[in-house]
Protein backbone atom coordinates (compact mmCIF):
# COMPACT_ATOMS: atom_id res chain seq x y z
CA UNK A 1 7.16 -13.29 -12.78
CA UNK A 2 9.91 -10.79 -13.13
CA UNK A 3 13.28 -11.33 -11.65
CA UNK A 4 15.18 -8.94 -9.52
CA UNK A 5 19.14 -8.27 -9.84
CA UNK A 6 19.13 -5.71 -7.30
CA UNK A 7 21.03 -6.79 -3.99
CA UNK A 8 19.40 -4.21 -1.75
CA UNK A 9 15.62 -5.59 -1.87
CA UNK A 10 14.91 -8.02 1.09
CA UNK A 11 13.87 -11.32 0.08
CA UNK A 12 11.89 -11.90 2.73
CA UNK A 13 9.74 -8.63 4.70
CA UNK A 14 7.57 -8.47 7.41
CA UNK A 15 5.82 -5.14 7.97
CA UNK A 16 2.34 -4.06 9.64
CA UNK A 17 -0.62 -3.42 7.30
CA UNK A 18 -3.06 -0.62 7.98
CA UNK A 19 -6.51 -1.48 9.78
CA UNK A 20 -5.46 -5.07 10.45
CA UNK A 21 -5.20 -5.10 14.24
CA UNK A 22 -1.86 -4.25 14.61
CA UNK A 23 -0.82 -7.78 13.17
CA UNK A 24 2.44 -8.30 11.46
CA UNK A 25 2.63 -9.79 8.08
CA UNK A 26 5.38 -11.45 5.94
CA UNK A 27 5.94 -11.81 2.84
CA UNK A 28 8.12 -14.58 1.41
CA UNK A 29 8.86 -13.63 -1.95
CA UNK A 30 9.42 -9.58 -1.31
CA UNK A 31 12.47 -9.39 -3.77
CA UNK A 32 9.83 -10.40 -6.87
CA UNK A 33 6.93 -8.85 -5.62
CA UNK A 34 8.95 -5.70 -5.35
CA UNK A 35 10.29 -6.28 -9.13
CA UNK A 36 6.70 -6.81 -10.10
CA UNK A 37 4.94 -3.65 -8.40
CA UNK A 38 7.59 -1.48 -8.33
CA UNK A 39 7.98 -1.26 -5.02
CA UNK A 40 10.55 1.43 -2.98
CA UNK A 41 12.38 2.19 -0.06
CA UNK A 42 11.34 2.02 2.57
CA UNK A 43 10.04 -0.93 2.22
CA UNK A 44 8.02 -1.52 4.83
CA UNK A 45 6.06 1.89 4.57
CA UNK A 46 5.76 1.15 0.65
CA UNK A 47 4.19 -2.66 1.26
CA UNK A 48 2.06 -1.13 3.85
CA UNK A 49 0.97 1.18 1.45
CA UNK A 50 0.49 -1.40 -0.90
CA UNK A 51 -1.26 -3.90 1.33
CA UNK A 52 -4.39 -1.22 1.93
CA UNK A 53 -4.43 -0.43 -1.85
CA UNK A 54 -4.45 -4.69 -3.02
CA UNK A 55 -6.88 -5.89 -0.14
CA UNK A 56 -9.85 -3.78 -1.33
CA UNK A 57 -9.52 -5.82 -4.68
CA UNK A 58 -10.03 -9.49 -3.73
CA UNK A 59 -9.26 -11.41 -6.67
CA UNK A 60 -6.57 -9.39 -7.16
CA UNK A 61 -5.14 -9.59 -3.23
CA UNK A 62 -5.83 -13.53 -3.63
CA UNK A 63 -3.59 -13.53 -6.75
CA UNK A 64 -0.54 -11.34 -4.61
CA UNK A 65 -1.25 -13.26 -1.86
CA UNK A 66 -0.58 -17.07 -3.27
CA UNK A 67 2.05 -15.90 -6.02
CA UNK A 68 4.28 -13.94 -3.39
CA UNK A 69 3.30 -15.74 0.06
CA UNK A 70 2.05 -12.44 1.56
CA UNK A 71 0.23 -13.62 4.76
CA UNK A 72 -0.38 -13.01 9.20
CA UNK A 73 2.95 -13.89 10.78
CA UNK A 74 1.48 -15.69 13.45
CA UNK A 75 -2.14 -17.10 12.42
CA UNK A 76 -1.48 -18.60 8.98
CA UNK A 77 -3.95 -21.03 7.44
CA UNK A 78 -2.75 -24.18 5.15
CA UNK A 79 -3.39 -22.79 2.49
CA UNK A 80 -0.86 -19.30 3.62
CA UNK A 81 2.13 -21.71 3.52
CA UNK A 82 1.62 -23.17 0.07
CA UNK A 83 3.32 -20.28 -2.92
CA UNK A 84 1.58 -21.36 -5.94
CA UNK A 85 2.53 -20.89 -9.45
CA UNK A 86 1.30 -19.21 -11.96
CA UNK A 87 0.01 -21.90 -13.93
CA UNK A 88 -1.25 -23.50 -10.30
CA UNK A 89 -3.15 -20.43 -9.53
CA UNK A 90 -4.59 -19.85 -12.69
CA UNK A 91 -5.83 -23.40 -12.76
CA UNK A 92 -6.82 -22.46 -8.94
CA UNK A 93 -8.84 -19.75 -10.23
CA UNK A 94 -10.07 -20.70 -13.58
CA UNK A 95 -8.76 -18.04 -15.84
CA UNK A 96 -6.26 -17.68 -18.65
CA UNK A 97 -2.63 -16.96 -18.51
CA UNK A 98 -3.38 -13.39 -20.01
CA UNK A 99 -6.25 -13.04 -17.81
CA UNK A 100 -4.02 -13.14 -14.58
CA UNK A 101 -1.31 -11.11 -16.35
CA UNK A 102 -4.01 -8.31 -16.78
CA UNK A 103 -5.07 -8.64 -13.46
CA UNK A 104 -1.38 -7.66 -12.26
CA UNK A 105 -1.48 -4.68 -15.04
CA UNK A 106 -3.98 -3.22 -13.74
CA UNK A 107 -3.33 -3.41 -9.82
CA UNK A 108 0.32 -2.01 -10.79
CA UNK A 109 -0.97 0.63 -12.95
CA UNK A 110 -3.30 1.51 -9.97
CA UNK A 111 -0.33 1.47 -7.88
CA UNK A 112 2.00 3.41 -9.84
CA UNK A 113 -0.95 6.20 -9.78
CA UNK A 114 -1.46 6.59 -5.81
CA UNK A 115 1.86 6.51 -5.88
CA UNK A 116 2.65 9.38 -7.81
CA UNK A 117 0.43 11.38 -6.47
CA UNK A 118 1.48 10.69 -3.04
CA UNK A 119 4.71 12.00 -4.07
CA UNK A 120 2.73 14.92 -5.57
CA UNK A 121 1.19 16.24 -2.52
CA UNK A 122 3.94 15.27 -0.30
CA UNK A 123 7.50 15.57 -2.06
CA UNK A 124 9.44 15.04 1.08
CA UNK A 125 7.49 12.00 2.92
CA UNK A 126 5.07 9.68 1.94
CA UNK A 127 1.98 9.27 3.18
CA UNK A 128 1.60 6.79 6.19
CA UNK A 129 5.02 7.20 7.31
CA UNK A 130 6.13 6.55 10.40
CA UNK A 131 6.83 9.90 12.00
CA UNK A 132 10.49 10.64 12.42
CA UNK A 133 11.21 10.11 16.52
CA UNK A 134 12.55 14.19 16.64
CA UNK A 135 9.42 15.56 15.89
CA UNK A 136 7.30 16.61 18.48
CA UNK A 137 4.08 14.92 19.62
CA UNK A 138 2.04 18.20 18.51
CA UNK A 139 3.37 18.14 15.23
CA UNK A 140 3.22 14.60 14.14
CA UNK A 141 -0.52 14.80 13.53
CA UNK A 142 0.19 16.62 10.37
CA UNK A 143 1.50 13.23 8.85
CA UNK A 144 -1.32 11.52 10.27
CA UNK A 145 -3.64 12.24 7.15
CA UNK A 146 -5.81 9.52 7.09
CA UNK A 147 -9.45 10.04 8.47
CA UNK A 148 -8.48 13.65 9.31
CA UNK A 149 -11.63 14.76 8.75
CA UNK A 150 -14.08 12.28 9.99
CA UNK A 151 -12.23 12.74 13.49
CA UNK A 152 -12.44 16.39 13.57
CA UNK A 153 -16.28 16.06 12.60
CA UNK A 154 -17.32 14.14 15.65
CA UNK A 155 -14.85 16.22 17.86
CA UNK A 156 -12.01 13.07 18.90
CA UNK A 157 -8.99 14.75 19.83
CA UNK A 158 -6.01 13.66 18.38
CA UNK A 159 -4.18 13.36 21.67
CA UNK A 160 -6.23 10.11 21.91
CA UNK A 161 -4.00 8.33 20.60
CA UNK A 162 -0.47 10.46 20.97
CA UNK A 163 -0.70 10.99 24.68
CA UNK A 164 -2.36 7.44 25.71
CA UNK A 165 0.99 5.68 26.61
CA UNK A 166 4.72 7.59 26.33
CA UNK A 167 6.08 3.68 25.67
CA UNK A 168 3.94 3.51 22.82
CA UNK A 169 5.81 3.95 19.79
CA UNK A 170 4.41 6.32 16.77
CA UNK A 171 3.67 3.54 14.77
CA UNK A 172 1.41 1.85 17.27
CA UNK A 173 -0.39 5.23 17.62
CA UNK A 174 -1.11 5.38 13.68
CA UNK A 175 -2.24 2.19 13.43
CA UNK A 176 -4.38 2.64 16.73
CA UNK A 177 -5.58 5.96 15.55
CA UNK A 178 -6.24 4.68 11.52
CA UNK A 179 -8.55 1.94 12.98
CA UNK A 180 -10.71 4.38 15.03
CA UNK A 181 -10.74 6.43 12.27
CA UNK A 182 -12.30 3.77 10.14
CA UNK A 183 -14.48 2.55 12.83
CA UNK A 184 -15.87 6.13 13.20
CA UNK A 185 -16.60 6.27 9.23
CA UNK A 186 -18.41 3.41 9.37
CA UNK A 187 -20.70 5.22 12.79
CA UNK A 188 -20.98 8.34 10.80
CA UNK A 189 -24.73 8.05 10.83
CA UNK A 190 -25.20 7.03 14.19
CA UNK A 191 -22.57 9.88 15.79
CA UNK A 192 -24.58 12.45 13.29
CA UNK A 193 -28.04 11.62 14.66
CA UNK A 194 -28.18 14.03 18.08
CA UNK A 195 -30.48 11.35 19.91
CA UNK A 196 -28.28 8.66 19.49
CA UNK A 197 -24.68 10.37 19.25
CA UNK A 198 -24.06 10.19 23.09
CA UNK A 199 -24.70 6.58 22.68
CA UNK A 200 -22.58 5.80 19.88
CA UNK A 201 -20.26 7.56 21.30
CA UNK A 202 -19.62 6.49 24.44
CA UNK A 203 -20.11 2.77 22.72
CA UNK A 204 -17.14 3.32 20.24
CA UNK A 205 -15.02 4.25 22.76
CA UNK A 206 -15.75 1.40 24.62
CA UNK A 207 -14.94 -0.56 21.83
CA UNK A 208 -11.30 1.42 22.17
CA UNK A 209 -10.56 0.95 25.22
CA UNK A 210 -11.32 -2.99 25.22
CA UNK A 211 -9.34 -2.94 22.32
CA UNK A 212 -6.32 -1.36 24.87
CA UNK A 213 -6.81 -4.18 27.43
CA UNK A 214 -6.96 -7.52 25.23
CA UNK A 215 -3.19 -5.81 23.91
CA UNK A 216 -2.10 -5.47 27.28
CA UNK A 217 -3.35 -8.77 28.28
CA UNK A 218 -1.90 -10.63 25.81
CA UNK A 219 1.70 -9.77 27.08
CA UNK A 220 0.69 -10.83 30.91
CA UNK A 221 0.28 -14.04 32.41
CA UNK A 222 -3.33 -14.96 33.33
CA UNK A 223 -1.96 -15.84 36.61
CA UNK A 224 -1.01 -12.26 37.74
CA UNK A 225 -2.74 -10.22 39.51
CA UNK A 226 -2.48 -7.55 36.97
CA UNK A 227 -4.18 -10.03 34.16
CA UNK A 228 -7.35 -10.42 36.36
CA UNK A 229 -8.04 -6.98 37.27
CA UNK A 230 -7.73 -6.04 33.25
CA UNK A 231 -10.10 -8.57 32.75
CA UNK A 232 -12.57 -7.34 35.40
CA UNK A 233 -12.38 -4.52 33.87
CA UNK A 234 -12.98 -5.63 30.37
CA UNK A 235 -15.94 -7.53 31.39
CA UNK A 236 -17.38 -4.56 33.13
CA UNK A 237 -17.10 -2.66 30.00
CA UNK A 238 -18.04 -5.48 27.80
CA UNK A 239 -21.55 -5.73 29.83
CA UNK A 240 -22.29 -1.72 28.93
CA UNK A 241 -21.15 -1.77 25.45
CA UNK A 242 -23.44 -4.91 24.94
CA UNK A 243 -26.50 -2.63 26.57
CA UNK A 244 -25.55 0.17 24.15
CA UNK A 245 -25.55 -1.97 20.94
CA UNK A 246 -28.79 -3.45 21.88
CA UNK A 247 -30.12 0.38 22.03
CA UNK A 248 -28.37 2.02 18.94
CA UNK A 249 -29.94 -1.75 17.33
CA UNK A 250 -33.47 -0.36 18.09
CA UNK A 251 -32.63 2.95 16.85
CA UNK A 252 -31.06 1.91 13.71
CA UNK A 253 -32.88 -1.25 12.77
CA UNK A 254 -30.78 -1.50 9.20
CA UNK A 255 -27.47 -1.96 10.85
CA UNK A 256 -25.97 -5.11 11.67
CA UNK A 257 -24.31 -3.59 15.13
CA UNK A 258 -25.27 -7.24 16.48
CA UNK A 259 -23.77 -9.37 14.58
CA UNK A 260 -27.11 -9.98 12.30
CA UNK A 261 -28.04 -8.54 8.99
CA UNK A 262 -31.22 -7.61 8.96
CA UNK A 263 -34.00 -7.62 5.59
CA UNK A 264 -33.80 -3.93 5.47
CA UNK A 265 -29.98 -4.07 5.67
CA UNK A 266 -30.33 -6.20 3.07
CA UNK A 267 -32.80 -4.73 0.94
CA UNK A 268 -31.07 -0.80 1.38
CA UNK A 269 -27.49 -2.66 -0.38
CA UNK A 270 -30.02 -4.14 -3.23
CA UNK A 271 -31.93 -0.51 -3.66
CA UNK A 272 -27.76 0.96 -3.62
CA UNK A 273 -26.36 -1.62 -6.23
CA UNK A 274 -29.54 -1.00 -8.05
CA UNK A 275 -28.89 2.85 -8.53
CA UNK A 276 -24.99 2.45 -9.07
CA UNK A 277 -26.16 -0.21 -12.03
CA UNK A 278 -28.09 2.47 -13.78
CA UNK A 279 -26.16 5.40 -12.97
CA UNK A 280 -23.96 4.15 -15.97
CA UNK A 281 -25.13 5.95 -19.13
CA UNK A 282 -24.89 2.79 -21.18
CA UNK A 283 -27.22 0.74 -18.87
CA UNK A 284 -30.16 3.60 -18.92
CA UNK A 285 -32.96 2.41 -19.56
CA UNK A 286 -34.58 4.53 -22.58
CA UNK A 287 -38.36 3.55 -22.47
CA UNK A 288 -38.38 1.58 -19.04
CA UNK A 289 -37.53 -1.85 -21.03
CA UNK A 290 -34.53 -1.45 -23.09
CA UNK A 291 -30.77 0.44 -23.31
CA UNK A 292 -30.05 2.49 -25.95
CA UNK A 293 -27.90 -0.89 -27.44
CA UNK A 294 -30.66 -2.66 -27.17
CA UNK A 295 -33.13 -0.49 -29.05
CA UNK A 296 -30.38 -0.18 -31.83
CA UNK A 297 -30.22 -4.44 -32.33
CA UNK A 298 -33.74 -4.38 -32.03
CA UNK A 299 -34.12 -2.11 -35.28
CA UNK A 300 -32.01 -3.73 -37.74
CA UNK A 301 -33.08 -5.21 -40.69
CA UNK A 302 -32.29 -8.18 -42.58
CA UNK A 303 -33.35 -10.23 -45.91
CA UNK A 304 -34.48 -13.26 -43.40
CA UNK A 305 -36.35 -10.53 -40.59
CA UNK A 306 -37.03 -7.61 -42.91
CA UNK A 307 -39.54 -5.91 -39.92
CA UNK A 308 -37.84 -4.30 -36.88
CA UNK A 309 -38.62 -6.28 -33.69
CA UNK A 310 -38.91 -3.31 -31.52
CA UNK A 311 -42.55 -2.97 -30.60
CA UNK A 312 -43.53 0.79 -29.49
CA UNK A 313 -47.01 -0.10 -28.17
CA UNK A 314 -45.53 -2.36 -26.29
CA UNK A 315 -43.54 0.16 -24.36
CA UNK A 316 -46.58 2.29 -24.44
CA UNK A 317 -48.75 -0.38 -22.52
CA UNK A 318 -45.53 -1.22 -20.10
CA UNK A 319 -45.07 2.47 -19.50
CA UNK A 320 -48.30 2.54 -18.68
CA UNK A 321 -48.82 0.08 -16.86
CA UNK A 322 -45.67 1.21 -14.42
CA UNK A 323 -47.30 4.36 -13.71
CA UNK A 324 -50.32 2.55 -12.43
CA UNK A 325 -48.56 -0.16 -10.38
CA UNK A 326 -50.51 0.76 -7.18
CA UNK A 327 -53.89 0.81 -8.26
CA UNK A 328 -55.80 -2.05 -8.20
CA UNK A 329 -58.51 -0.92 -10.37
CA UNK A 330 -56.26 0.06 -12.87
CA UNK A 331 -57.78 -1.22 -16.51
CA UNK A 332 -55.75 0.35 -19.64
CA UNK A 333 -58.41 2.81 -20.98
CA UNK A 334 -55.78 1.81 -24.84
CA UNK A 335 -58.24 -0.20 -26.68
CA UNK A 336 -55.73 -3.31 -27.82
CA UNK A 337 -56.20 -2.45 -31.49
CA UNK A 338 -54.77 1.46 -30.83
CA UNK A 339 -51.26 -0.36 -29.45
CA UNK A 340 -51.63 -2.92 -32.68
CA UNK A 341 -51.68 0.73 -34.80
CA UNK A 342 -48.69 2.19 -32.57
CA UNK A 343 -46.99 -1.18 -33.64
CA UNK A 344 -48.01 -1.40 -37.35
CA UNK A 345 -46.77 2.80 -37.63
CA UNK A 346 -43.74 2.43 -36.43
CA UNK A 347 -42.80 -0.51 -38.25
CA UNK A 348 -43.83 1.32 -41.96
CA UNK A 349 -41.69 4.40 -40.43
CA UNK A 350 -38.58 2.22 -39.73
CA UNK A 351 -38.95 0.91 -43.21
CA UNK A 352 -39.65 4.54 -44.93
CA UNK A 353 -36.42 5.69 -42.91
CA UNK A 354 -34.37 3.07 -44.00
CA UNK A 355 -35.36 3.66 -47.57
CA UNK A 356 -34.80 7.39 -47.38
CA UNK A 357 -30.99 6.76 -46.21
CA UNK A 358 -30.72 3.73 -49.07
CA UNK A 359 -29.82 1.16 -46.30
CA UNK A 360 -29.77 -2.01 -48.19
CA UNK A 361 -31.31 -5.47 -45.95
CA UNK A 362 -28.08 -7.40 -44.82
CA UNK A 363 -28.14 -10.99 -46.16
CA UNK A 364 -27.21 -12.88 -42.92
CA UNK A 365 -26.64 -16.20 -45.03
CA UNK A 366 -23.91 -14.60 -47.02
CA UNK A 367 -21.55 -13.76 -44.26
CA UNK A 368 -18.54 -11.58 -45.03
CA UNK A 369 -14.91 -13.10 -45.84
CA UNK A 370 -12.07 -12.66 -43.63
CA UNK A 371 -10.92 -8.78 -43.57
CA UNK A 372 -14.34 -7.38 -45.09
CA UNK A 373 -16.26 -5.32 -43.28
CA UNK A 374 -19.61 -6.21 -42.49
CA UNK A 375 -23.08 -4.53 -43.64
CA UNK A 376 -24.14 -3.02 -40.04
CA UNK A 377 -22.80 0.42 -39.92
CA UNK A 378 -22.76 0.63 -36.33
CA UNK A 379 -21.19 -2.52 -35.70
CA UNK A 380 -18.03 -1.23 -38.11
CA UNK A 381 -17.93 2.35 -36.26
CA UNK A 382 -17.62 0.06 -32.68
CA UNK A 383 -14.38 -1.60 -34.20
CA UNK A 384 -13.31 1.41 -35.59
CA UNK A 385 -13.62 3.04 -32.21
CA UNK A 386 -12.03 0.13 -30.51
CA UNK A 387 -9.00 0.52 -33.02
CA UNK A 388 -5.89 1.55 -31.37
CA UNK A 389 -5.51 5.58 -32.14
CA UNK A 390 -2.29 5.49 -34.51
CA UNK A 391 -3.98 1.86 -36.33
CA UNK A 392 -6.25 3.31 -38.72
CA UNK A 393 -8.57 0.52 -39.67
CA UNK A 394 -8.82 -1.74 -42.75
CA UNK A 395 -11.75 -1.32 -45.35
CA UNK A 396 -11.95 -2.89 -48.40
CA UNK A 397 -15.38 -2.69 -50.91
CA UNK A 398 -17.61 -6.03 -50.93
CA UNK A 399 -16.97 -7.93 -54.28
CA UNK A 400 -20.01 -7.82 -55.83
């Protein structure tokens, strides 16, 4: 962990994440976690900034968490008041020394980009600052960037949140505001869909305003009267949100709006990882069985497995057979010995290939000796490729 010489960081900082309830955190070791990250003044704004960048990684947020005592100022767990090292938490976590060193390398480099451009679009204030107390109520929604859009789509006025309370300090009304903004984003279907957006929206709001009474409750005494008429009140609402949930539940049967998360739920996040998986070029499948890495391994030759293992009428029949997956009657009109001759072709055409191009078989028994390079050409153009770009790689000819 690096060390810090500078005087003017805090050691110790407590500041008030984004989307987190309006909680206060602290963080016990701010001097080194500043060193580490590269943190600025303010520093409040910048760990706030930093907080909503870290938590969406969560090994990552565990490791800043337990290495700088970042952690809820009032509910802390156990394990919040226990700094570990970094030998404790990589023994905590199971991974090498360099492993947890790249983790911080690549959070900081991620850092160090929102960061810049942050500075980029905005060379006199950062974004999520706290706007300055002489500018005008009007005005200060041009610092309030986040969920600009998502706000404006479902028509919620920004005086919302500005004009609510005068005691209310800006910062309360950002953090109010960026948590109805997220809320909303995660509605967007619901608050599109014109039978149920009078719903939704009436229930989100609910959800505001009993959001507004448990804070001002939790500064009264549950003896005044005060207390128990902001609790009527909340339970009054709490009775028609409930009603509303129950119908948005029924029109939108793949949310979880009550607390349960349903098969379809389920199966729509399976379908969604599915797509994302394959929507990486290297993890297409080329004949509805195998990559394009996989079809390469599956050609190569050797002295101990001279024939190529890849079987085209195999894919033929599994192609086919995909196509007819619904029919029950489906019989493969392929006579077995036709996919035995798509096998036994493509095999003699590997081999008259390889022979044209004067690809000799590898020997696997041989091996190679340290610093050689080995007989699969596209195994020695990956390591070339993975070469840094000013090392040019080694290559020496194999001693007869």
């Amino acid at each position: 962990m690096n060390s810090n010489s500078n005087p003017t960081i805090p050691v110790i900082l407590e500041y008030l994440p984004i989307l987190v309830e309006g909680q206060q955190w602290r963080v016990e070791r701010f001097d080194l976690l500043a060193a580490e990250f590269l943190l600025d003044e303010p520093w409040d704004e910048q760990m706030t900034m930093f907080h909503g960048l870290a938590c969406a990684h969560v090994r990552r947020w565990l490791i800043v968490r337990r290495l700088f005592g970042v952690a809820p100022l009032i509910s802390r767990t156990e394990e919040d008041l226990s700094i570990l090292t970094r030998e404790q938490l990589c023994e905590l976590l199971s991974i090498t020394a360099k492993e947890l060193q790249a983790e911080m390398d690549a959070l900081r480099a991620q850092w160090q980009s929102i960061r810049t451009a942050t500075l980029r679009e905005h060379p006199t204030k950062q974004k999520f600052a706290t706007p300055p107390a002489d500018v005008p109520a009007e005005q200060a929604t041009d610092i309030f960037n986040f969920g600009h859009e998502i706000l404006e789509k479902h028509c919620f006025p920004e005086t919302m949140f500005t004009e609510f309370d005068s005691k209310r300090s800006p910062e309360q009304n950002r953090l109010e505001r960026d948590w109805f903004a997220k809320r909303a984003s995660e509605w967007d279907k619901m608050l599109s869909e014109p039978m149920a957006e009078s719903i939704a929206r009436e229930a989100l709001l609910n959800e505001l305003y009993l959001r507004r009474l448990q804070m001002e409750m939790t500064i009264l005494s549950p003896s005044s009267k005060r207390w128990q008429e902001l609790l009527a009140a909340k339970n009054d609402i709490e009775v028609r949100r409930e009603t509303q949930l129950e119908k948005l539940q029924e029109m939108f049967p793949e949310s979880s709006l009550a607390g349960k998360v349903s098969f379809r739920a389920v199966i729509s996040e399976l379908i969604q990882a599915h797509r994302e998986y394959y929507a990486n070029g290297d993890r297409m499948l080329i004949d509805k069985m195998f990559t394009h890495a996989e079809i390469e391994v599956l050609l190569r030759q050797s002295v101990q497995q001279p024939q190529p293992q890849y079987r085209f009428g195999l894919a033929v029949a599994t192609i086919q057979a995909m196509n007819n997956l619904y029919d029950p009657n489906y019989r493969s009109r392929v006579k077995l010995s036709v996919f035995k001759k798509m096998d036994a072709a493509f095999r003699h055409a590997v081999n008259d290939v390889r022979e044209e191009l004067r690809e000799p078989l590898v020997n696997l028994e041989e091996g190679v000796e340290p610093g050689e390079g080995d007989d699969f050409p596209d195994l020695q153009e990956s390591k070339e490729l993975q070469a840094e770009p000013n090392e040019i790689p080694k290559t020496e000819e194999k001693k007869p």
